[in-house]
Every structure is written in structure tokens, then in C-alpha cells.
N, C-alpha and C. Protein backbone atom coordinates (compact mmCIF):
# COMPACT_ATOMS: atom_id res chain seq x y z
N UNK A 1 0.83 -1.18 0.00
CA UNK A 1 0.00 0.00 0.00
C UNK A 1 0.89 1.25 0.00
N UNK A 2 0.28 2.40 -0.92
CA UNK A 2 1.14 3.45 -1.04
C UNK A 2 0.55 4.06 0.20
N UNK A 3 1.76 4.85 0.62
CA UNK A 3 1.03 5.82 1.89
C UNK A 3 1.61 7.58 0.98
N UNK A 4 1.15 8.47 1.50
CA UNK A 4 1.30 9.46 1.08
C UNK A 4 1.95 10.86 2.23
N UNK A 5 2.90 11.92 2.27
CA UNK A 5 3.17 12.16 3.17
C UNK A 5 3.54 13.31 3.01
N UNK A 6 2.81 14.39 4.00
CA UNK A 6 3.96 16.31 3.44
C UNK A 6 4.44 16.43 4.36
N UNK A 7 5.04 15.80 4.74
CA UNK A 7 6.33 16.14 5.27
C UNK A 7 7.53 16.58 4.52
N UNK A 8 7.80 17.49 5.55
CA UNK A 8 9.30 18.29 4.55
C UNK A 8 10.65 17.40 4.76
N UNK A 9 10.49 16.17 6.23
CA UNK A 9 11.66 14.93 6.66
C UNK A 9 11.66 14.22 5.52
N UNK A 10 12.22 14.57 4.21
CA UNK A 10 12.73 13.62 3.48
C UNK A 10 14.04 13.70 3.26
N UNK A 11 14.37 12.34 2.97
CA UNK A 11 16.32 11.96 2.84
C UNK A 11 16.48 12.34 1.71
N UNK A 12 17.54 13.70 0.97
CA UNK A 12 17.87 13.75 -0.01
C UNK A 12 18.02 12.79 -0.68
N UNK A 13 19.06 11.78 0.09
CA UNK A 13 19.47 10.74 -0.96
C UNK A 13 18.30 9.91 -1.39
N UNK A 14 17.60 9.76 -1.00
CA UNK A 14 16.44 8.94 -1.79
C UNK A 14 15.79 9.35 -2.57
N UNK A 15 15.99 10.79 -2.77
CA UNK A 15 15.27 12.07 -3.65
C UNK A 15 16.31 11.26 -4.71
N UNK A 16 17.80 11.78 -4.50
CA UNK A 16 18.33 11.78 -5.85
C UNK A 16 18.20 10.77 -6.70
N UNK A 17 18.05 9.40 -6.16
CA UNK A 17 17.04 7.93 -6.52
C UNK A 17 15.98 8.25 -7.78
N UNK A 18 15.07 8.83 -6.92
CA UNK A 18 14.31 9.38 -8.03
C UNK A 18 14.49 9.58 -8.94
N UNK A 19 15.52 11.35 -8.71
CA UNK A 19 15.64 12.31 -9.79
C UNK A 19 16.86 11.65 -10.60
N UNK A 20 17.52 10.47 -10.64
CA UNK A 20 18.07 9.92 -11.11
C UNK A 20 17.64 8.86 -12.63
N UNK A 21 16.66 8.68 -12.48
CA UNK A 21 15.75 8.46 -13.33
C UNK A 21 14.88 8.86 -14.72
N UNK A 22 15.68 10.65 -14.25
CA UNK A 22 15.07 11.62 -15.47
C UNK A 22 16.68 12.57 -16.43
N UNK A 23 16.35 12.67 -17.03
CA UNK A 23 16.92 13.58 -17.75
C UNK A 23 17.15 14.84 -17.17
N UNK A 24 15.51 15.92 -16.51
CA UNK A 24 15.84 16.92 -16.52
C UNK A 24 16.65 16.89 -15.03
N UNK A 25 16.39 15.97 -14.03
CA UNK A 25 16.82 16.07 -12.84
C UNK A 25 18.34 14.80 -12.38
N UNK A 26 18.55 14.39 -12.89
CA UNK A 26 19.56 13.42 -12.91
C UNK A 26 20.99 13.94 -12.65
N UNK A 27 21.41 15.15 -12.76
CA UNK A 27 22.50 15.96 -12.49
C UNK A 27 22.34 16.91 -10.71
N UNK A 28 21.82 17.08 -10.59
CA UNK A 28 21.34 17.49 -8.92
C UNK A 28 21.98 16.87 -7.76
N UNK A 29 22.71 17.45 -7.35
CA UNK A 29 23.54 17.08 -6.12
C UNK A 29 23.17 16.99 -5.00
N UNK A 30 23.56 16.29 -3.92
CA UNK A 30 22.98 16.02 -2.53
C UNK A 30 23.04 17.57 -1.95
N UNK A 31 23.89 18.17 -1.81
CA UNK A 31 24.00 19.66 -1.39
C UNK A 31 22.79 20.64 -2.00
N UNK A 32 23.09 20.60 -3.49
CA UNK A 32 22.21 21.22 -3.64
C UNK A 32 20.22 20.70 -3.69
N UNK A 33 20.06 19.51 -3.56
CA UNK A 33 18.79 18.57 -2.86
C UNK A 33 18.41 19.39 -1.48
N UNK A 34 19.39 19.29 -0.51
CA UNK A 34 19.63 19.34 0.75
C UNK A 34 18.97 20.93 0.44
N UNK A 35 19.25 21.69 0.19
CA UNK A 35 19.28 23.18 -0.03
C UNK A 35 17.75 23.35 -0.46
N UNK A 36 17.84 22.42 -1.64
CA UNK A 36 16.03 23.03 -2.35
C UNK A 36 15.13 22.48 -0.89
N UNK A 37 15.40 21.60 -0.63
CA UNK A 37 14.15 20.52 0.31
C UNK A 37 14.09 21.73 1.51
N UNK A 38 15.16 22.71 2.29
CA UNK A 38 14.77 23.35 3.11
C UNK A 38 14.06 24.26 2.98
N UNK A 39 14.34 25.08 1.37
CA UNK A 39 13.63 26.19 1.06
C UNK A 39 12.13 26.07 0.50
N UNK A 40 12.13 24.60 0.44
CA UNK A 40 9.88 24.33 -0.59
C UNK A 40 8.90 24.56 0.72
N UNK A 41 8.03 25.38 0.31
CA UNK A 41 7.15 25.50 1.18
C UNK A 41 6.14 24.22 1.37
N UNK A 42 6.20 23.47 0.35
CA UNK A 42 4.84 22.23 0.66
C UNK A 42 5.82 21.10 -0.36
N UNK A 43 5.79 19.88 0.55
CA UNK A 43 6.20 18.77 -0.23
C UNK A 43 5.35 17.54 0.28
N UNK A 44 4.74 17.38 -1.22
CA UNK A 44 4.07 15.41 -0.78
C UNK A 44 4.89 14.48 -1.55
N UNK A 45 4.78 13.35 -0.93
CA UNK A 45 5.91 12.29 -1.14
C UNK A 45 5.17 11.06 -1.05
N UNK A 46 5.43 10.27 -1.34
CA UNK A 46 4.70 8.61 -1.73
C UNK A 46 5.34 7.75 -0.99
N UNK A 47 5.22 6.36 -0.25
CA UNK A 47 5.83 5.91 0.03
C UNK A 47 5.51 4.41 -0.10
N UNK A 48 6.33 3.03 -0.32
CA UNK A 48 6.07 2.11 0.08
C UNK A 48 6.82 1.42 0.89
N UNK A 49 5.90 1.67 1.79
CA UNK A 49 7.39 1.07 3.05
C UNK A 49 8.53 2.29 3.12
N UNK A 50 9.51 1.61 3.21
CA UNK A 50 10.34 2.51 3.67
C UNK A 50 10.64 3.45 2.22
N UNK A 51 10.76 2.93 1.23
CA UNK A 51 11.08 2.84 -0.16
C UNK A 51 10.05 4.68 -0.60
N UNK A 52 11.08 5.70 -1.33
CA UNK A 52 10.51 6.62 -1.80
C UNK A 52 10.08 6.07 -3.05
N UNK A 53 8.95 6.45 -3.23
CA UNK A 53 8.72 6.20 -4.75
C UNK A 53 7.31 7.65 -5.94
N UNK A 54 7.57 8.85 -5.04
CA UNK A 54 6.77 9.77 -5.30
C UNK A 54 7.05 10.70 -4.74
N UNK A 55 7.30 11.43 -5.52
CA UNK A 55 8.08 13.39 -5.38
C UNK A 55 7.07 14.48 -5.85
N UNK A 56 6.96 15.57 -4.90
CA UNK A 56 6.24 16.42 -5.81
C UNK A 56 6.55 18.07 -4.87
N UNK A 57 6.62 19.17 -4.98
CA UNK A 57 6.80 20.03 -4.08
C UNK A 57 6.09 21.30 -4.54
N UNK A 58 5.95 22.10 -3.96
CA UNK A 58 5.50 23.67 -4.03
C UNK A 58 5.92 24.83 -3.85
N UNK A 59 6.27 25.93 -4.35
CA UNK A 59 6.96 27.12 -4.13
C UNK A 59 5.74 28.50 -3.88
N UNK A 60 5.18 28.82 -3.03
CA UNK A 60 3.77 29.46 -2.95
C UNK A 60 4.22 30.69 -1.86
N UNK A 61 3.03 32.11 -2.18
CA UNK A 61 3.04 33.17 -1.36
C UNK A 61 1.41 32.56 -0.26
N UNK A 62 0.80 31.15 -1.12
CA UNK A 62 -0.38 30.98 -0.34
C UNK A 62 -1.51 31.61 -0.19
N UNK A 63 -1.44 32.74 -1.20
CA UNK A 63 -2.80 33.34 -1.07
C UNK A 63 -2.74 33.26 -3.33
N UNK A 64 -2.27 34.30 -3.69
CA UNK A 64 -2.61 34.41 -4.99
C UNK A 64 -1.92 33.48 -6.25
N UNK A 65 -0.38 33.14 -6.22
CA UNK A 65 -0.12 31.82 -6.62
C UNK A 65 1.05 30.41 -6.03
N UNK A 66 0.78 29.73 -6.21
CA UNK A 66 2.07 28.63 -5.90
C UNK A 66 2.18 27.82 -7.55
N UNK A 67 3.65 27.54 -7.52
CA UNK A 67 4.04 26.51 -8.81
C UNK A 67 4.30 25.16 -8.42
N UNK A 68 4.26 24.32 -8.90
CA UNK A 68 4.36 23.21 -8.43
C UNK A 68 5.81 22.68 -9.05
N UNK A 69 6.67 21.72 -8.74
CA UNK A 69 7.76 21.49 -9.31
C UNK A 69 7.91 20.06 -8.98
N UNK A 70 8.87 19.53 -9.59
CA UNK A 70 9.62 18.08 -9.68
C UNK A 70 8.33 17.04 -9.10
N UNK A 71 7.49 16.89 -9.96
CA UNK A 71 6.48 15.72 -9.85
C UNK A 71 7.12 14.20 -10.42
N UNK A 72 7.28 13.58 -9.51
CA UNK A 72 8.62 12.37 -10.13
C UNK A 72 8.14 11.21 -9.49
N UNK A 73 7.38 10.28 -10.29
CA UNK A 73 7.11 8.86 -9.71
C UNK A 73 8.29 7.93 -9.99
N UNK A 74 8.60 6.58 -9.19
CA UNK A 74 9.85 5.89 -9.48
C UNK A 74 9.10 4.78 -10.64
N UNK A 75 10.05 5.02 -11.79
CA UNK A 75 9.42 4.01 -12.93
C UNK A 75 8.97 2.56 -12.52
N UNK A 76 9.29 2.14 -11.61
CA UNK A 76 8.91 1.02 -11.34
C UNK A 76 7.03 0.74 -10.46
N UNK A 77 6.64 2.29 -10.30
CA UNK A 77 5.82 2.29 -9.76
C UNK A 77 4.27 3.20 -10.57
N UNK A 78 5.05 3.42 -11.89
CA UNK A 78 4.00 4.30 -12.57
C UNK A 78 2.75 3.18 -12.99
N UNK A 79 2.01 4.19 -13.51
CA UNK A 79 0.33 3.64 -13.58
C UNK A 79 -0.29 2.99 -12.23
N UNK A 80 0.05 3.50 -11.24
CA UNK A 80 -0.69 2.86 -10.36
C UNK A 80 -1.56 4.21 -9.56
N UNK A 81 -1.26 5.20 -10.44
CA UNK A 81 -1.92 6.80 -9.75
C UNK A 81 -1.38 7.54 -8.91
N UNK A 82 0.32 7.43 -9.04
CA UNK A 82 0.98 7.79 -7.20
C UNK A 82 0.72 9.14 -8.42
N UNK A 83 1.38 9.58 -9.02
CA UNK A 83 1.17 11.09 -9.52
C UNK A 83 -0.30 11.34 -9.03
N UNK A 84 -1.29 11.05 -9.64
CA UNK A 84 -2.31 11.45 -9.94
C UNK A 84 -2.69 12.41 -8.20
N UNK A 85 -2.19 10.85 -6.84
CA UNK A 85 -2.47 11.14 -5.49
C UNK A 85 -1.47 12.02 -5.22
N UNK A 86 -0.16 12.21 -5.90
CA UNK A 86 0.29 13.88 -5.51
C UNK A 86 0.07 15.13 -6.21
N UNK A 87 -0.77 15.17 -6.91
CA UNK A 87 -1.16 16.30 -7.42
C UNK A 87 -2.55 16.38 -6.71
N UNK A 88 -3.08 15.96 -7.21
CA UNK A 88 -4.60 15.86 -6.00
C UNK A 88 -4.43 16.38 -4.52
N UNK A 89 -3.32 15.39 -3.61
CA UNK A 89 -3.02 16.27 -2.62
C UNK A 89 -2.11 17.38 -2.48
N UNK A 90 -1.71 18.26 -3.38
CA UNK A 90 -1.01 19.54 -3.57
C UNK A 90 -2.33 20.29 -3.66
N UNK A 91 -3.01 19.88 -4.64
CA UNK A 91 -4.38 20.91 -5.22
C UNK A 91 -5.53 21.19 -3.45
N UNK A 92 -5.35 19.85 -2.67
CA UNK A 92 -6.58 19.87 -1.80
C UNK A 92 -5.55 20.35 -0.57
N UNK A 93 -4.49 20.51 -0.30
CA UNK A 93 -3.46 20.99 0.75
C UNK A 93 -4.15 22.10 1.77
N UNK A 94 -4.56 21.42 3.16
CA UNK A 94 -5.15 22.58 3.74
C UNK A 94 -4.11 24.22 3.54
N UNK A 95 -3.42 24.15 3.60
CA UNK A 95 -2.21 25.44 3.87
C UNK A 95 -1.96 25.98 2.41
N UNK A 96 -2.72 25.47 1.27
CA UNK A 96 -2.89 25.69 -0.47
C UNK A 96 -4.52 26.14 -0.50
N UNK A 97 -5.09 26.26 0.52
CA UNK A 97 -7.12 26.40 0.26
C UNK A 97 -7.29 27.93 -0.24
N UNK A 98 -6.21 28.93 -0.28
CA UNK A 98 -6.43 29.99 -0.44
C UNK A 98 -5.73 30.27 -2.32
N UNK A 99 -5.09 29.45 -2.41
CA UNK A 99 -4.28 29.74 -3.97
C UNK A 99 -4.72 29.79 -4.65
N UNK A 100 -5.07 31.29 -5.65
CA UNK A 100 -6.07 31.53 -6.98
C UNK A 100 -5.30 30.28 -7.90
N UNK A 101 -4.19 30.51 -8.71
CA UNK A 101 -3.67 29.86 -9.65
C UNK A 101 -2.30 28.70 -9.39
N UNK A 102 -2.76 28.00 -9.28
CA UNK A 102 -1.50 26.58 -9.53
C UNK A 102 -0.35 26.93 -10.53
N UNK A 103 0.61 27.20 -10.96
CA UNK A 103 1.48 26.78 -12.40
C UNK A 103 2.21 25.76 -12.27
N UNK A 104 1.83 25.53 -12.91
CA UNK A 104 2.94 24.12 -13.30
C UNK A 104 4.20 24.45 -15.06
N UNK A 105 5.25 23.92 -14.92
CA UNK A 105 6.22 23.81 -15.91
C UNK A 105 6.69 22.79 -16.35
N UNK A 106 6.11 21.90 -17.40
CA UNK A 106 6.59 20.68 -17.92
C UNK A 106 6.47 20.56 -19.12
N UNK A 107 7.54 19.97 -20.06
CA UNK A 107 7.57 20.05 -21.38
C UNK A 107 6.94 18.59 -21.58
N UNK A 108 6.62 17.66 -20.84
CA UNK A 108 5.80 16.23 -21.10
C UNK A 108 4.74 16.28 -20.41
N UNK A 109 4.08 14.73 -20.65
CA UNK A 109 2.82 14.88 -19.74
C UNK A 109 1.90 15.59 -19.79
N UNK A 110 1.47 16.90 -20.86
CA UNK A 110 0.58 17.27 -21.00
C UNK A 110 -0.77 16.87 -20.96
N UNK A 111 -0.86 15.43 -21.12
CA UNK A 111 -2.06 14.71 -21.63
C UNK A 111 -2.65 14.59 -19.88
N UNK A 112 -1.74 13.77 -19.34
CA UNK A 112 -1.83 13.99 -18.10
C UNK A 112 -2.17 15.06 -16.95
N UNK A 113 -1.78 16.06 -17.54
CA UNK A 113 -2.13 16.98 -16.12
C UNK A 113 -3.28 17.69 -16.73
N UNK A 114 -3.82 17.48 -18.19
CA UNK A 114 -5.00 18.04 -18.70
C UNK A 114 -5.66 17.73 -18.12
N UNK A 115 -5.78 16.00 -17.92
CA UNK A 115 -6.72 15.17 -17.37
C UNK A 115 -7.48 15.12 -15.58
N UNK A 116 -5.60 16.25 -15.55
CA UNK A 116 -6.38 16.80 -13.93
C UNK A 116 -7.01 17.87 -13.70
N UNK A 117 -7.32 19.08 -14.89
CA UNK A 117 -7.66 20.25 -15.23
C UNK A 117 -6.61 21.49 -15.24
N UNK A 118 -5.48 20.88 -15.61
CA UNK A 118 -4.68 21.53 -15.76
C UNK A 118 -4.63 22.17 -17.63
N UNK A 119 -4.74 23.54 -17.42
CA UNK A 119 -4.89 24.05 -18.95
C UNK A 119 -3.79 24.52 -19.57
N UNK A 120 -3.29 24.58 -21.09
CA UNK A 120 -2.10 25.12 -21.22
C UNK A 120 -2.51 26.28 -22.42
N UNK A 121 -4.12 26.59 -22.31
CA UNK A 121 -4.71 27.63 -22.69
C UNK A 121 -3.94 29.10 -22.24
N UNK A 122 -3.81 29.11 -21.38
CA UNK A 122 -3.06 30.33 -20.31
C UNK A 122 -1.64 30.87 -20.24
N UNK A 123 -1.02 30.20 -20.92
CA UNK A 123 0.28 29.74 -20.47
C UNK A 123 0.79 31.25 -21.06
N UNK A 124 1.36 31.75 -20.30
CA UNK A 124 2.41 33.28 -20.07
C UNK A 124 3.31 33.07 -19.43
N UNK A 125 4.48 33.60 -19.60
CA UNK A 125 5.54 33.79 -18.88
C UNK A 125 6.85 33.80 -19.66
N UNK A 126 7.74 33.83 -19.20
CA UNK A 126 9.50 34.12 -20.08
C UNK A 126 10.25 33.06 -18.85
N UNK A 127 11.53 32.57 -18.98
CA UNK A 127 12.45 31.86 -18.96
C UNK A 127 13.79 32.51 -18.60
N UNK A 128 14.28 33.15 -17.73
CA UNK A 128 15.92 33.51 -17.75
C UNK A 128 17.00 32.60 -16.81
N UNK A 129 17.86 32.19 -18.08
CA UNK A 129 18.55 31.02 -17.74
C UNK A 129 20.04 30.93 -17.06
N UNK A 130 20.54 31.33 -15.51
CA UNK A 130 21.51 31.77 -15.30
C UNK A 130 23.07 30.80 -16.14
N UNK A 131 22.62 29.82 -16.70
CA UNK A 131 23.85 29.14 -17.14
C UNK A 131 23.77 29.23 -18.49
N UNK A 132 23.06 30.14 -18.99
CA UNK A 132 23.16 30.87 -20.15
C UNK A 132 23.82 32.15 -20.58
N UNK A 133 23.31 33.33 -19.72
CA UNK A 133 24.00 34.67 -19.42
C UNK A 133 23.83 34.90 -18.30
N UNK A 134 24.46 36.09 -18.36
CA UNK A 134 25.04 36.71 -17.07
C UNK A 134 24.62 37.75 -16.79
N UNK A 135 23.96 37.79 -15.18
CA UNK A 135 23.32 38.16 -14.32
C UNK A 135 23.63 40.31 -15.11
N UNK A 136 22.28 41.03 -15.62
CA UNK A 136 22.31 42.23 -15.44
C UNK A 136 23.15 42.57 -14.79
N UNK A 137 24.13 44.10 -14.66
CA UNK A 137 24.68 44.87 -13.84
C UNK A 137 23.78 45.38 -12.98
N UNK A 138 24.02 45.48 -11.86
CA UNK A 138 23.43 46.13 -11.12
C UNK A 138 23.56 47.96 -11.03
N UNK A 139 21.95 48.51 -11.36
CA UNK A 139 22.15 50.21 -11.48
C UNK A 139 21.78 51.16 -10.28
């Protein structure tokens, strides 16, 4: 049985497990893991047994928007809905009951997060990539 959990006590290293698994996250270091996991305001996590097998976190002011980031089931455990039960519990998050707009950023899975009412009707915003250029002067 999957259990589900927001707790922010998760072991990097079992994160990088995960994010080991993907392309966009597979380069991510325990330091810098260690670093993001203190600064997310909301993280649900999947579990079987001891075993991580479901990532998902939030970056939110809690009233007008939060983004959601690194939604990461362990391949060995997809189609069984662990995504589906961490997005669901991000969306129903007592400490999220006030958030006009969700964003989410993913170049896959579209089909998927349509299916949770996620629209890509809306979609605004720009991209600045610090390992691209370099940071404005400061005036």
C-alpha cells in the first residue's frame, strides 16, 4: 500500500534515486537537494514502506499563486496513480485552500495533467537562464 506524506523529513538521498531516473533532474547534487528541500514551502511524497517512490513540491506566497515542481514517480511504480495522489493532494493541501492559480512547468505529460484540469490555454511567462548569461549589472 502506497502511503502518502507532506512532510518536509525527506532523505535527499532517496530524492536523488528518483531524480536519477530523469533527464531533466539526474545531475542534482545532494547539497544542492539538501538546499532546495529546506527552502519548498509544501512537499508530498509517496511511500512504500520505507522505499521513496513519489516526489512532488511547491513554491507558494499561499494566497494568490504557488508553482508546483519536480512531480517524479519511481518508474517502477508508474500507472498505479501515485502522480495522480500527488497532485490531488497539492491541489486539496489545507495550507494551499487559499491559492487563486497553480502553475505548473513541464515540457511532457501534457495529456496527463489536462486530465487533472490543468490548462495550457493560459500559459504566459518568459524563462531567464543563469547558465546561459550573465546576471544584469546592477544600477
Amino acid at each position: 500500500m502506497i502511503n502518502f506524506l507532506d512532510s518536509t523529513d525527506i532523505d535527499p538521498q532517496q530524492l536523488l534515486v528518483l531524480f536519477a531516473q530523469t533527464d531533466w533532474a539526474r545531475d542534482r547534487s545532494l547539497e544542492d537537494t539538501k538546499f532546495m528541500l529546506a527552502h519548498t514551502d509544501v512537499t508530498i511524497s509517496a511511500w512504500d514502506g520505507p522505499r521513496l517512490v513519489g516526489f512532488g513540491r511547491v513554491l507558494t506566497d499561499y494566497v494568490f499563486r504557488a508553482s508546483i515542481w519536480d512531480v517524479i514517480v519511481d518508474r517502477a511504480y508508474q500507472d498505479l496513480d501515485i502522480g495522480k495522489g500527488i497532485i490531488h493532494r497539492i491541489l486539496t493541501h489545507p495550507t494551499l485552500e487559499r491559492v487563486e492559480l497553480f502553475w505548473l512547468c513541464t515540457r511532457r505529460y501534457q495529456g496527463f495533467y489536462a486530465s487533472l484540469g490543468f490548462s495550457d490555454k493560459e500559459q504566459t511567462g518568459m524563462v531567464w537562464d543563469r547558465r546561459k548569461h550573465i546576471p544584469p549589472a546592477k544600477t
